[in-house]
C-alpha atoms as a PDB file:
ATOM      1  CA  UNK A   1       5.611  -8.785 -11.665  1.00  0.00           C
ATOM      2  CA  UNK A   2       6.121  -7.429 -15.603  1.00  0.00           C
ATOM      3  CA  UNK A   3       3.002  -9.095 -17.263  1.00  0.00           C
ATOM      4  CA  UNK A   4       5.014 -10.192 -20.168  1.00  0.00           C
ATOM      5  CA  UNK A   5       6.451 -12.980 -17.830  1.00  0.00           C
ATOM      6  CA  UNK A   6       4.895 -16.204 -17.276  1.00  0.00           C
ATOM      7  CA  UNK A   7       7.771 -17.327 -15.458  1.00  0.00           C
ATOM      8  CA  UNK A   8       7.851 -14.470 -12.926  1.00  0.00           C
ATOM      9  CA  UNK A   9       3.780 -14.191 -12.645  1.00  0.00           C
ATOM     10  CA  UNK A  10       4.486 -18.291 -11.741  1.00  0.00           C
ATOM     11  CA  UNK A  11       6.390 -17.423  -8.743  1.00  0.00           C
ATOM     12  CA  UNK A  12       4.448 -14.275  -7.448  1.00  0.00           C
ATOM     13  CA  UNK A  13       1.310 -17.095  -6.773  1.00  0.00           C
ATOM     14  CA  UNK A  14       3.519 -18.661  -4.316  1.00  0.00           C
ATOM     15  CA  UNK A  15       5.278 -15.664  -2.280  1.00  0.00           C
ATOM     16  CA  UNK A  16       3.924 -14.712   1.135  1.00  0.00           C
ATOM     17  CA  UNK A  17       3.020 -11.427  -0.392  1.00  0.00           C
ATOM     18  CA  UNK A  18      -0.484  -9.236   0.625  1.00  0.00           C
ATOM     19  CA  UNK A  19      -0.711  -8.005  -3.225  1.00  0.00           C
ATOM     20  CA  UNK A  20       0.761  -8.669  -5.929  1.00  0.00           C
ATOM     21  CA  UNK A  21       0.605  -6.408  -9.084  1.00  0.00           C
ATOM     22  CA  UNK A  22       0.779  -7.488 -12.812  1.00  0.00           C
ATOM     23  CA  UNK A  23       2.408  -4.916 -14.539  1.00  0.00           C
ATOM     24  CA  UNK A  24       1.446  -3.572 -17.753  1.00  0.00           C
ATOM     25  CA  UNK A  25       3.545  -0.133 -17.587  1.00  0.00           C
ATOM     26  CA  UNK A  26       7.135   0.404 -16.889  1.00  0.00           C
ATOM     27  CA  UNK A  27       8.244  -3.370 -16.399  1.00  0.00           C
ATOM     28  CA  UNK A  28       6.412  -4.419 -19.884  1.00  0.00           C
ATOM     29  CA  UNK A  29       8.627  -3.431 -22.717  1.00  0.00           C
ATOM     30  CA  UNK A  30       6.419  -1.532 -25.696  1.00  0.00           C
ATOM     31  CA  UNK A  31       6.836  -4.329 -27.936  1.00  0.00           C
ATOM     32  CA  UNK A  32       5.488  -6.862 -25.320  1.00  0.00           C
ATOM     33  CA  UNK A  33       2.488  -5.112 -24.033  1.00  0.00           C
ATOM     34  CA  UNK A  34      -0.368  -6.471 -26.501  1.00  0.00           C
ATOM     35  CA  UNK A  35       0.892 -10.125 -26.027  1.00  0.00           C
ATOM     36  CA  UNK A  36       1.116  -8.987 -21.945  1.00  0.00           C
ATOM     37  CA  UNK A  37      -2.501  -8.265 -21.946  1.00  0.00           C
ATOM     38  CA  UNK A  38      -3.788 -11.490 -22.906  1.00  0.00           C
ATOM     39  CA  UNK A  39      -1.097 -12.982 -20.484  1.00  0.00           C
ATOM     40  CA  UNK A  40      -2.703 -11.443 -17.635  1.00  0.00           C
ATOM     41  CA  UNK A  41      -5.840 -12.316 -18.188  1.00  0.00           C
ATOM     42  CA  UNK A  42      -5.200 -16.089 -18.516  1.00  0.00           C
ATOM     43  CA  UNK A  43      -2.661 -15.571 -15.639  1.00  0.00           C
ATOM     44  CA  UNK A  44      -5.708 -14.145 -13.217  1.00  0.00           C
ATOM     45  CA  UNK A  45      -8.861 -16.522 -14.886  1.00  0.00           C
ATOM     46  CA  UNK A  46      -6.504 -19.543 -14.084  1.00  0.00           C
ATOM     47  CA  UNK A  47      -6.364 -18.626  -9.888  1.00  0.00           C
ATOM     48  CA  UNK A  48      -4.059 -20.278  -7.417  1.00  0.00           C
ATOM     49  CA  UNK A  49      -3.571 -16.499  -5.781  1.00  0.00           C
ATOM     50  CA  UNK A  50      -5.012 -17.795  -2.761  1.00  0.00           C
ATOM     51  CA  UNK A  51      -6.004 -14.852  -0.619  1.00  0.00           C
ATOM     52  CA  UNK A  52      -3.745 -12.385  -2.235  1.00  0.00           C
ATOM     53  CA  UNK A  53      -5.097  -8.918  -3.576  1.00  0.00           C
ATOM     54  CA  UNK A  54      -5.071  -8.908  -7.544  1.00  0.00           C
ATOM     55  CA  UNK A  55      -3.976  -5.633  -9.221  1.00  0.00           C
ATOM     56  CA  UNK A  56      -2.987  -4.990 -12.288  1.00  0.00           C
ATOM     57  CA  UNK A  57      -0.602  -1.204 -13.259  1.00  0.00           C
ATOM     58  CA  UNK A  58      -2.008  -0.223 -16.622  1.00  0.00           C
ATOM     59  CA  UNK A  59       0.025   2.822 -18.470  1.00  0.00           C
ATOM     60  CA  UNK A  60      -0.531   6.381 -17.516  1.00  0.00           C
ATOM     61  CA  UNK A  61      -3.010   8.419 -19.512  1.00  0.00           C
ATOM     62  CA  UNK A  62      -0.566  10.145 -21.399  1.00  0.00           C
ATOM     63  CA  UNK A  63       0.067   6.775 -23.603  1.00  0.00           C
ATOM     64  CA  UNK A  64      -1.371   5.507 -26.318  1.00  0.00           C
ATOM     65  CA  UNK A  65      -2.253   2.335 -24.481  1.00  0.00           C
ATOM     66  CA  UNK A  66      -4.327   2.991 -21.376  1.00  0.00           C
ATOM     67  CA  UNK A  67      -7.927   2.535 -22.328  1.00  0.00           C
ATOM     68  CA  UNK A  68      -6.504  -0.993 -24.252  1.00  0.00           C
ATOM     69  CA  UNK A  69      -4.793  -2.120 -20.876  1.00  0.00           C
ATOM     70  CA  UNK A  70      -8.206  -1.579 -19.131  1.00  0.00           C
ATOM     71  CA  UNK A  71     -10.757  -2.614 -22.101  1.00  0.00           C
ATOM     72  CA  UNK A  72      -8.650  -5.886 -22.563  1.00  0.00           C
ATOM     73  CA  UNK A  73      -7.964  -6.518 -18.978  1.00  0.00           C
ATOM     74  CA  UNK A  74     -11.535  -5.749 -17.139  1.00  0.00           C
ATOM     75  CA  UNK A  75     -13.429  -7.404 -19.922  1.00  0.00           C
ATOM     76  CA  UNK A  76     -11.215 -10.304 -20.020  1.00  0.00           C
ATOM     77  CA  UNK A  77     -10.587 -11.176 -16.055  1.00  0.00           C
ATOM     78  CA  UNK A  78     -12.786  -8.616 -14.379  1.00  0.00           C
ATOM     79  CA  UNK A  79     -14.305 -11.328 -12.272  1.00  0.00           C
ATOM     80  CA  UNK A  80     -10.934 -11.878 -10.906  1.00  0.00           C
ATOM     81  CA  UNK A  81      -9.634  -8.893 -10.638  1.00  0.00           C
ATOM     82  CA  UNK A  82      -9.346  -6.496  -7.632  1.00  0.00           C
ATOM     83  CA  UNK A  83      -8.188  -3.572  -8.411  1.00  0.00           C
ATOM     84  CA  UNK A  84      -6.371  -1.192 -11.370  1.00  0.00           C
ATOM     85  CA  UNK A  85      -3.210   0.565 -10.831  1.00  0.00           C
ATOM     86  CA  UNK A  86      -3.104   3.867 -12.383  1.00  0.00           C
ATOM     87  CA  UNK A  87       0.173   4.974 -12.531  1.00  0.00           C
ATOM     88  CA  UNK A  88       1.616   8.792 -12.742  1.00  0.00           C
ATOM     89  CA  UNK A  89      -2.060  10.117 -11.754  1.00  0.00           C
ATOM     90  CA  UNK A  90      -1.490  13.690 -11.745  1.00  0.00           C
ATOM     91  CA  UNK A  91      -5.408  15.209 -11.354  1.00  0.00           C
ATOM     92  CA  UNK A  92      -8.735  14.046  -9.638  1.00  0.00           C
ATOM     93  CA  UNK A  93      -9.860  14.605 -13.653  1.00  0.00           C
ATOM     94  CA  UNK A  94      -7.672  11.367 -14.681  1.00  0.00           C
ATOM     95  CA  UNK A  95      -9.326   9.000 -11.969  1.00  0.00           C
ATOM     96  CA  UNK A  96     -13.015   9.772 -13.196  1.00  0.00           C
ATOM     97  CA  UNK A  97     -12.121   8.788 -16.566  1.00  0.00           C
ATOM     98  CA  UNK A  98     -10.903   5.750 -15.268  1.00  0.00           C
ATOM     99  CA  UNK A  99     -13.298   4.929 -13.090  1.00  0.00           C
ATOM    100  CA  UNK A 100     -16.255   5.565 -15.978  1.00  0.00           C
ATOM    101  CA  UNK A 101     -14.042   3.895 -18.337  1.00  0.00           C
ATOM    102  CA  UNK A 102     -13.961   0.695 -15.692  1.00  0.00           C
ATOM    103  CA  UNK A 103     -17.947   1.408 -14.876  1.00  0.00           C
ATOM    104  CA  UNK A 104     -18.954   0.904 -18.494  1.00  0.00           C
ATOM    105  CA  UNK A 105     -17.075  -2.023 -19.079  1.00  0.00           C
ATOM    106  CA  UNK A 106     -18.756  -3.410 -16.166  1.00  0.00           C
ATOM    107  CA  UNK A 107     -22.120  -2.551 -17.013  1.00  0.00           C
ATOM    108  CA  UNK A 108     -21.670  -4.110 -20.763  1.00  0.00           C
ATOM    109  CA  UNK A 109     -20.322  -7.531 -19.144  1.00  0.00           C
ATOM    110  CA  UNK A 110     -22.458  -8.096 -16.561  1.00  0.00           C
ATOM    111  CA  UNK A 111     -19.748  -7.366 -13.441  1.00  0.00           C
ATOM    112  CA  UNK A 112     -20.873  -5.791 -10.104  1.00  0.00           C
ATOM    113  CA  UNK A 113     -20.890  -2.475 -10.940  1.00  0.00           C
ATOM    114  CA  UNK A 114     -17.774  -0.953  -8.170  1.00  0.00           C
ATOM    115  CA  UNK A 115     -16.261  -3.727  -6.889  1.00  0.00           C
ATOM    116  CA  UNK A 116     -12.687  -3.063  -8.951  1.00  0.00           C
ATOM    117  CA  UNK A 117     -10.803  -0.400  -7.001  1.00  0.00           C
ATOM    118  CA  UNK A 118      -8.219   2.165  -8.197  1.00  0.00           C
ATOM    119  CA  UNK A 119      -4.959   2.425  -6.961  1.00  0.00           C
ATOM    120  CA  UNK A 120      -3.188   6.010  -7.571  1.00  0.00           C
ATOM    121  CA  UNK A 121       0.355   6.197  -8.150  1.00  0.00           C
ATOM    122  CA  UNK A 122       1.962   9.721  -7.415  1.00  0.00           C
ATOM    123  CA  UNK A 123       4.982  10.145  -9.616  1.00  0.00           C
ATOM    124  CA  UNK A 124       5.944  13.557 -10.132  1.00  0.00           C
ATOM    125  CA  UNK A 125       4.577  17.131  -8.455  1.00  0.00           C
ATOM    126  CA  UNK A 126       1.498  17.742  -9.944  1.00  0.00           C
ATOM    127  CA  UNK A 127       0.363  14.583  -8.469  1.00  0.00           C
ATOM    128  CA  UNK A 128       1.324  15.665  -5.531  1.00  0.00           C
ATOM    129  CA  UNK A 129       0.022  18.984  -5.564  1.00  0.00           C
ATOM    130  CA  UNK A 130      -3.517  17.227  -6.524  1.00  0.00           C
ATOM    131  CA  UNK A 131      -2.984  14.704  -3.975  1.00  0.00           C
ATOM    132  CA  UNK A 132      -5.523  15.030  -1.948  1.00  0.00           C
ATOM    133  CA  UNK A 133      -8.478  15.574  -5.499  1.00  0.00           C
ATOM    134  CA  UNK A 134      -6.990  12.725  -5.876  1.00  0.00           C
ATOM    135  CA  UNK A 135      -7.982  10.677  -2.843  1.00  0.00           C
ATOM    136  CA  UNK A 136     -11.518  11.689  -2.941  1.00  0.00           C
ATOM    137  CA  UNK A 137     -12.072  11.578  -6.702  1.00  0.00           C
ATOM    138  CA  UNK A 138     -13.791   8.191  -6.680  1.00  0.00           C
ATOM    139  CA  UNK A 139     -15.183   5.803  -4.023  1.00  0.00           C
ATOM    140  CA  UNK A 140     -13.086   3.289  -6.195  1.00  0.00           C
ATOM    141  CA  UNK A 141     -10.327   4.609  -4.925  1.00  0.00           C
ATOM    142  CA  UNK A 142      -8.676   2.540  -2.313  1.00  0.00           C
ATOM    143  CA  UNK A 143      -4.485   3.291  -1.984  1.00  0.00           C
ATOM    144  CA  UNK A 144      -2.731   5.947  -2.348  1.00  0.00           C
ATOM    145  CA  UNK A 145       1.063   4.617  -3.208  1.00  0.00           C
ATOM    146  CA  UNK A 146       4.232   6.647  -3.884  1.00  0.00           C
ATOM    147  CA  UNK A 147       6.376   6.008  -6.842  1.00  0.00           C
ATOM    148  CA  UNK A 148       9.850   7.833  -5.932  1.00  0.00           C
ATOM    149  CA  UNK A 149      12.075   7.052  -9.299  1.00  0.00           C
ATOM    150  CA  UNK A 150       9.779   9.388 -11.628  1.00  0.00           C
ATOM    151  CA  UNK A 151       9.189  11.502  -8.828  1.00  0.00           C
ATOM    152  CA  UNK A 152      12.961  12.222  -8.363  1.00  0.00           C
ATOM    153  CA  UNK A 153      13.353  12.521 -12.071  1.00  0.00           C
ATOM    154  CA  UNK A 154      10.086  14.976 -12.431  1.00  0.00           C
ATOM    155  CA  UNK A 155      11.538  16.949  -9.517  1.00  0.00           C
ATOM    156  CA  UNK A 156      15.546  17.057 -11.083  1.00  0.00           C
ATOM    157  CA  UNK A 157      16.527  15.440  -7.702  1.00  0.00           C
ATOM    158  CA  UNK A 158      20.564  15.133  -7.919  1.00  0.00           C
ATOM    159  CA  UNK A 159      20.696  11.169  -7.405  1.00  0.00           C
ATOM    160  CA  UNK A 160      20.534   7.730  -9.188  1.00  0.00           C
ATOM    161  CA  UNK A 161      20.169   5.813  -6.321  1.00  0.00           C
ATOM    162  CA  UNK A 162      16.038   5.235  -5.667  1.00  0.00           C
ATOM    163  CA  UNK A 163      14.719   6.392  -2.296  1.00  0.00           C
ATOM    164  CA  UNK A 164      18.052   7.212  -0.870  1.00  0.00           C
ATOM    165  CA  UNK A 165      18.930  10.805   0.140  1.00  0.00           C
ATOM    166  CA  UNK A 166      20.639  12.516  -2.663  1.00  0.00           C
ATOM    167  CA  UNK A 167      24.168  14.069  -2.086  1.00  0.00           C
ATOM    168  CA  UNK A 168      24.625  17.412  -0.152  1.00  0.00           C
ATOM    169  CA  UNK A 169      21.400  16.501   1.596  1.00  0.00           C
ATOM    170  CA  UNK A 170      22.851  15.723   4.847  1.00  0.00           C
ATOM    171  CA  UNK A 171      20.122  16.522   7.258  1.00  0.00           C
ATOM    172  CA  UNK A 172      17.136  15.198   7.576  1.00  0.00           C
ATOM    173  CA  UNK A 173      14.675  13.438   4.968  1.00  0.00           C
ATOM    174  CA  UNK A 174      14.841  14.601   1.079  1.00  0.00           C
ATOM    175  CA  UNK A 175      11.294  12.649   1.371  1.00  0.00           C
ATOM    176  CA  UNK A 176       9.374  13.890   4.121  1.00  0.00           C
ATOM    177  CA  UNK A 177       7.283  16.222   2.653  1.00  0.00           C
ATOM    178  CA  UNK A 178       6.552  14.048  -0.001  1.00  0.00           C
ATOM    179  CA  UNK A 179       5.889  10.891   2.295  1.00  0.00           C
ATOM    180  CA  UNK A 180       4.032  12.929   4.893  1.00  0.00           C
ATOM    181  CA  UNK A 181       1.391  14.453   2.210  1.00  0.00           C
ATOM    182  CA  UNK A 182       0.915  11.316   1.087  1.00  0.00           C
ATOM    183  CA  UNK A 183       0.464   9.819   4.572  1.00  0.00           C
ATOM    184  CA  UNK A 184      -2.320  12.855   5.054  1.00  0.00           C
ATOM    185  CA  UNK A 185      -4.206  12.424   2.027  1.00  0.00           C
ATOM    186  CA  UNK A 186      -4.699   8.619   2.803  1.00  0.00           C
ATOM    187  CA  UNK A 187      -5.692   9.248   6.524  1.00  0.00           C
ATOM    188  CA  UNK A 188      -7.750  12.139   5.995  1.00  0.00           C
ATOM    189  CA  UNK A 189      -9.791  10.015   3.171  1.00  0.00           C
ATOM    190  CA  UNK A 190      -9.623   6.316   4.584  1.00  0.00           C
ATOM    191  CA  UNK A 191      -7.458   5.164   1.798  1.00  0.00           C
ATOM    192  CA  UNK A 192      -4.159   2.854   2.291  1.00  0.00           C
ATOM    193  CA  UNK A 193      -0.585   4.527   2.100  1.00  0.00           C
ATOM    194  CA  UNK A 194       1.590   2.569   0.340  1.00  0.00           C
ATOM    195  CA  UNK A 195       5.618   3.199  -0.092  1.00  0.00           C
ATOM    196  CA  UNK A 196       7.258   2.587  -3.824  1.00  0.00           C
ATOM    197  CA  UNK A 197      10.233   0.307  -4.345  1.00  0.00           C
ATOM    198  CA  UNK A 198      14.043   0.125  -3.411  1.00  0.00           C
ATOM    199  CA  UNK A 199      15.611  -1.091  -6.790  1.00  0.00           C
ATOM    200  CA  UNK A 200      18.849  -2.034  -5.520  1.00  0.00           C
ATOM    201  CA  UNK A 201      17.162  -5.448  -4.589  1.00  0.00           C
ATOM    202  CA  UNK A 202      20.498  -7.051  -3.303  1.00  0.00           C
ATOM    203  CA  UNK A 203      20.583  -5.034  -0.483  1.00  0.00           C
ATOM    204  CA  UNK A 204      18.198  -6.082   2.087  1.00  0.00           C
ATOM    205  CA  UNK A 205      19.836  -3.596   4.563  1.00  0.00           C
ATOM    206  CA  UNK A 206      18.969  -0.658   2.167  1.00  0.00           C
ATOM    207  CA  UNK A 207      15.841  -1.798   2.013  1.00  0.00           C
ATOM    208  CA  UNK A 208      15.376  -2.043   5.858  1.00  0.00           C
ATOM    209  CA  UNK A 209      16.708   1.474   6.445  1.00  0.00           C
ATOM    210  CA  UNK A 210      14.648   3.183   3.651  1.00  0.00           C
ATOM    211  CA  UNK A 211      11.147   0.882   4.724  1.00  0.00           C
ATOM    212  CA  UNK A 212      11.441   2.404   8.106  1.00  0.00           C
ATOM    213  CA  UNK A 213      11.390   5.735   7.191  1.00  0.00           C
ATOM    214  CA  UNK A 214       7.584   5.590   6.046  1.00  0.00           C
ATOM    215  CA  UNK A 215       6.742   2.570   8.493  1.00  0.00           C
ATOM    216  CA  UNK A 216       7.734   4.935  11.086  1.00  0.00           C
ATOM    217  CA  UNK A 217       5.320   7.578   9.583  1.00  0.00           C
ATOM    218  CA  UNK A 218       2.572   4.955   9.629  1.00  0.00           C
ATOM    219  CA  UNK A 219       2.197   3.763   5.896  1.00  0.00           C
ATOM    220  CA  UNK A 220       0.499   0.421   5.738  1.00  0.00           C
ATOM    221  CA  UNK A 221       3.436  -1.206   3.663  1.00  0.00           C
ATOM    222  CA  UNK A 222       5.881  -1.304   0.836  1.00  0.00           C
ATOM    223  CA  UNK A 223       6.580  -2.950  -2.620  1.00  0.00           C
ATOM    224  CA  UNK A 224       8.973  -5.419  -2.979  1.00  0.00           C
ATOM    225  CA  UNK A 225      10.501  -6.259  -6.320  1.00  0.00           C
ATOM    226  CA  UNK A 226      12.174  -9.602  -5.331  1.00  0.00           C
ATOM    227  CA  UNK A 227      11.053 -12.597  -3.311  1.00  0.00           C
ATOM    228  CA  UNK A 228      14.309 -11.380  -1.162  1.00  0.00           C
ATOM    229  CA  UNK A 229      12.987  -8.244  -0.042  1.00  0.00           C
ATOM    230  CA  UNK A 230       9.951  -9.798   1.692  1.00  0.00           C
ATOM    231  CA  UNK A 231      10.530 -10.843   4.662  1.00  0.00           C
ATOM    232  CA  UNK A 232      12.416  -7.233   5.369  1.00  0.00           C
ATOM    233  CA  UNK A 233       9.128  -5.804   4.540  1.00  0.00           C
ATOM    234  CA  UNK A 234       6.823  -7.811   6.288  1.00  0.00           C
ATOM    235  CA  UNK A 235       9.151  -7.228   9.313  1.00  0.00           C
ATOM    236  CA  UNK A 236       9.773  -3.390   8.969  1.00  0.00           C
ATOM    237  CA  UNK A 237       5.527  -2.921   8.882  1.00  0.00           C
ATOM    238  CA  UNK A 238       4.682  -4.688  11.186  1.00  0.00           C
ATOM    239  CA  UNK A 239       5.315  -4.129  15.214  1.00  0.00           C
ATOM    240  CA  UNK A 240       7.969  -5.252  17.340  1.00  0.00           C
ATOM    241  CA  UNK A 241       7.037  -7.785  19.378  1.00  0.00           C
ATOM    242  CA  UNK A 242       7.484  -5.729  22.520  1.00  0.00           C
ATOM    243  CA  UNK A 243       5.035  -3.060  21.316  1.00  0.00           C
ATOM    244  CA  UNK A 244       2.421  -5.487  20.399  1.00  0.00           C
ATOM    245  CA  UNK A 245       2.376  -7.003  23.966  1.00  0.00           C
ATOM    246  CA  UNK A 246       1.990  -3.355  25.148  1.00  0.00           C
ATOM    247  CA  UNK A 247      -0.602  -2.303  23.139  1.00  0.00           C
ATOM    248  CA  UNK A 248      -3.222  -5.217  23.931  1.00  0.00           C
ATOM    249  CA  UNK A 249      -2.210  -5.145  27.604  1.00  0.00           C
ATOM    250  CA  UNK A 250      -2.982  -1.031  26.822  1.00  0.00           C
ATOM    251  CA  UNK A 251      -6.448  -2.222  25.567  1.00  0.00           C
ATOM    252  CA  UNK A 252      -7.112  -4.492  28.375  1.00  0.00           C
ATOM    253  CA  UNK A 253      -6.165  -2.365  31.106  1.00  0.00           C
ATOM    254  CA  UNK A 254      -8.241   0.304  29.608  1.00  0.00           C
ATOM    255  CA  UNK A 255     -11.585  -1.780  29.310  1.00  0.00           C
ATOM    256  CA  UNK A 256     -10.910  -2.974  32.851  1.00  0.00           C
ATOM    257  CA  UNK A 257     -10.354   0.253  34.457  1.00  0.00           C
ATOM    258  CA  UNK A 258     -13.414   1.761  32.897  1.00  0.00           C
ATOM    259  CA  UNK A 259     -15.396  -1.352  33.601  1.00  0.00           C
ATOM    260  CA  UNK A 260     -17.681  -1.111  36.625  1.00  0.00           C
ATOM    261  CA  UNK A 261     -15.275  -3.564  38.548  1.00  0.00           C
ATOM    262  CA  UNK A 262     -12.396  -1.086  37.766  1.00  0.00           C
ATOM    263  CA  UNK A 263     -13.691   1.710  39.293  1.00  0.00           C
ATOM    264  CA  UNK A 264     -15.448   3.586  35.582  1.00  0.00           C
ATOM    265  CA  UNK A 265     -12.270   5.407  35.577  1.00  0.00           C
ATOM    266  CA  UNK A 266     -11.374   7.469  32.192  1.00  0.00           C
ATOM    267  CA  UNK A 267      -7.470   7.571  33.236  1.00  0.00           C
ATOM    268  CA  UNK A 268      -5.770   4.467  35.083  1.00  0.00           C
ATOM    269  CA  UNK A 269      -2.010   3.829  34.859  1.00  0.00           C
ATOM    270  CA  UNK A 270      -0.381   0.559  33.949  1.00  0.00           C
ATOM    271  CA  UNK A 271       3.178   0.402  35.172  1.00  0.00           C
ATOM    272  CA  UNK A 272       4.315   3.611  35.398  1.00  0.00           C
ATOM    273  CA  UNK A 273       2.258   4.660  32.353  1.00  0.00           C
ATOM    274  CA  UNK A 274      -1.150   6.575  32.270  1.00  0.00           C
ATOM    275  CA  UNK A 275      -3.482   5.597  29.844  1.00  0.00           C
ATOM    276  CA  UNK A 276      -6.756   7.316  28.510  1.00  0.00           C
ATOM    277  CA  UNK A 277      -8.776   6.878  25.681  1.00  0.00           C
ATOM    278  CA  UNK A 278      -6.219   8.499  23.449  1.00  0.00           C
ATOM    279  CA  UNK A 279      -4.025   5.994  24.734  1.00  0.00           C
ATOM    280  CA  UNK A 280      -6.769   3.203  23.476  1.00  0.00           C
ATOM    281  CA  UNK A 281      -6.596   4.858  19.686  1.00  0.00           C
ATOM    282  CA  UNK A 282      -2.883   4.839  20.039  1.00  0.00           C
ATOM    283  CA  UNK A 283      -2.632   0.835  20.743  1.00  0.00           C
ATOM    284  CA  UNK A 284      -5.796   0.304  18.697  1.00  0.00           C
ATOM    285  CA  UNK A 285      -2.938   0.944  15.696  1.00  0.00           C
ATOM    286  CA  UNK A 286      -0.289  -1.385  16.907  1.00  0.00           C
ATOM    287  CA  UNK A 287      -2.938  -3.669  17.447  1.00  0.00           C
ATOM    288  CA  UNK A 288      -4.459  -4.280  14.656  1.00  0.00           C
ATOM    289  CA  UNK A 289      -0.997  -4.346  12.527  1.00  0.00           C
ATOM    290  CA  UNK A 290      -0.077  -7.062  15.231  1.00  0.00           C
ATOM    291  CA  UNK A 291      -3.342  -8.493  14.385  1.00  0.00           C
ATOM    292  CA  UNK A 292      -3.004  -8.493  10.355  1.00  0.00           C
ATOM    293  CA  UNK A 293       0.505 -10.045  10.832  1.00  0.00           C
ATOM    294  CA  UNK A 294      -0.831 -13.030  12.656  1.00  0.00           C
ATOM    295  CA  UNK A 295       1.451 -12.461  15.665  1.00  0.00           C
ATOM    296  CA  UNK A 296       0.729 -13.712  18.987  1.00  0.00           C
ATOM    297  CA  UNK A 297       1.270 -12.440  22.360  1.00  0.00           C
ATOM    298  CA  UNK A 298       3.878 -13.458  24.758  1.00  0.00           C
ATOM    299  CA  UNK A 299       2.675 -11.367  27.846  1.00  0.00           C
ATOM    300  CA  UNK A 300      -0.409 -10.512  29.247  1.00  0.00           C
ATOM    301  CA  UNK A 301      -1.991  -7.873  31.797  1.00  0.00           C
ATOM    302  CA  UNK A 302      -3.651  -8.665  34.711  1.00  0.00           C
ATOM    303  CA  UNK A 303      -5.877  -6.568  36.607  1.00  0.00           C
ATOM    304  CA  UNK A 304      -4.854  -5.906  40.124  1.00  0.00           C
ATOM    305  CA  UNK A 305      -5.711  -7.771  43.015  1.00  0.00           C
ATOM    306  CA  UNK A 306      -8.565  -5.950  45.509  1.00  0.00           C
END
């Protein structure tokens, strides 16, 4: 939500929403961003987010308004804050400084030192490149999210239209590589992967078909820009019903069969299925999405009869 907007940071306490994001950067016009400071910091000091992660985008390090978005913002709401977006992070070099920046502050006002996490947005190739510096520049460091409209501008990709595939691309995905380093860098490092937005927020269908691209992958979610895109979302990442099922029958056959009264066997099959222990890691996955998504199951395994 742009952090100029009381109206709009009104609404984002009451949407069904993991995160939400007060933005200081690209949604906060120039003019606005001083006032959109102090707005923010009222806006998380006042609550009501309920069990919602708190982040708020500052600009990129290239501005002349960085180190006031974080001064203004930690000092003011630290407390109540979660985490700081850093957006176009292009070198491990760039999340030190923010994370001594954001260490200082704490010290001088008396926060837990640590506690407010980083969030790095990669915009454009050098970010990419440095992905993985990146990841591992500070334990603060928690998500790993991709921003594709000033990636497809840094890049001269030949479209307008965010996250679709740009003409004469006919095969495949423009985005794969770029989704699937990202994808790495979180899972080699324990960090979240995180998708960017679909602009055109009146179609929900567009949104669908471009959120399943990385939810296939495995990224942990997406942003949404309007309240309409959320329910698409919280669909697309999370399993289908069917697979959920699966998995924790998966998990239950598994600790049965290696169970003393299943025999202490390390391969078993359920259905016509073998499972194993990678089989276990695999559901583990669909499991705990299932889990996180408060879904419930509507079938169960049972072990077979002696």
């Amino acid at each position: 939500m742009p952090g100029s907007s009381q109206k709009f940071i009104d609404k984002a306490r009451t949407l069904p929403v993991d995160q939400v994001f007060l933005d200081l950067e690209d949604a906060c016009a120039p003019l606005a961003k001083p006032g959109a400071r102090k707005t923010i910091v009222a806006a998380l000091n006042e609550g009501g987010w309920d069990e919602k992660i708190r982040v708020v985008r500052v600009n990129d390090w290239t501005t002349e308004w960085t180190y006031r978005d974080v001064t203004e913002v930690v000092e003011g709401a630290g407390a109540n804050l979660d985490a700081i977006m850093l957006p176009k992070a292009q070198t491990a070099e760039q999340i030190v400084a923010l994370d001594m920046l954001i260490t200082q502050i704490e010290k001088t006002m008396g926060y837990e030192v640590g506690r407010i996490g980083i969030e790095a947005q990669i915009e454009n190739a050098l970010g990419l490149v440095n992905v993985n510096a990146i990841a591992t520049a500070s334990p603060r460091v928690e998500t790993i999210i991709f921003g594709p409209a000033d990636f497809m501008a840094s890049i001269n990709m030949k479209s307008l239209v965010v996250g679709e595939q740009p003409p004469g691309y006919d095969v495949g995905d423009a985005y794969h590589h770029i989704l699937m380093s990202i994808l790495m860098a979180a899972r080699a490092y324990d960090k979240q992967a995180i998708d960017g937005p679909y602009l055109q927020i009146k179609d929900v269908e567009g949104f669908r078909r471009v959120a399943a691209r990385s939810a296939a992958l495995g990224f942990d979610g997406k942003w949404v820009l309007h309240p309409g895109q959320i329910e698409a979302a919280n669909e697309t990442y999370s399993p289908r019903q069917e697979d959920y099922d699966h998995a924790e029958n998966i998990l239950d056959a598994y600790d049965w069969y290696t169970s003393e009264a299943g025999g202490k066997r390390g391969a078993a099959m359920i259905g016509d299925e073998m499972i194993d222990e990678a089989s276990r890691k695999m559901a583990l996955v669909i499991s705990g999405k299932g889990r996180a998504a408060g879904m419930e199951r509507t079938d169960r395994w049972t072990p077979p009869e002696s």
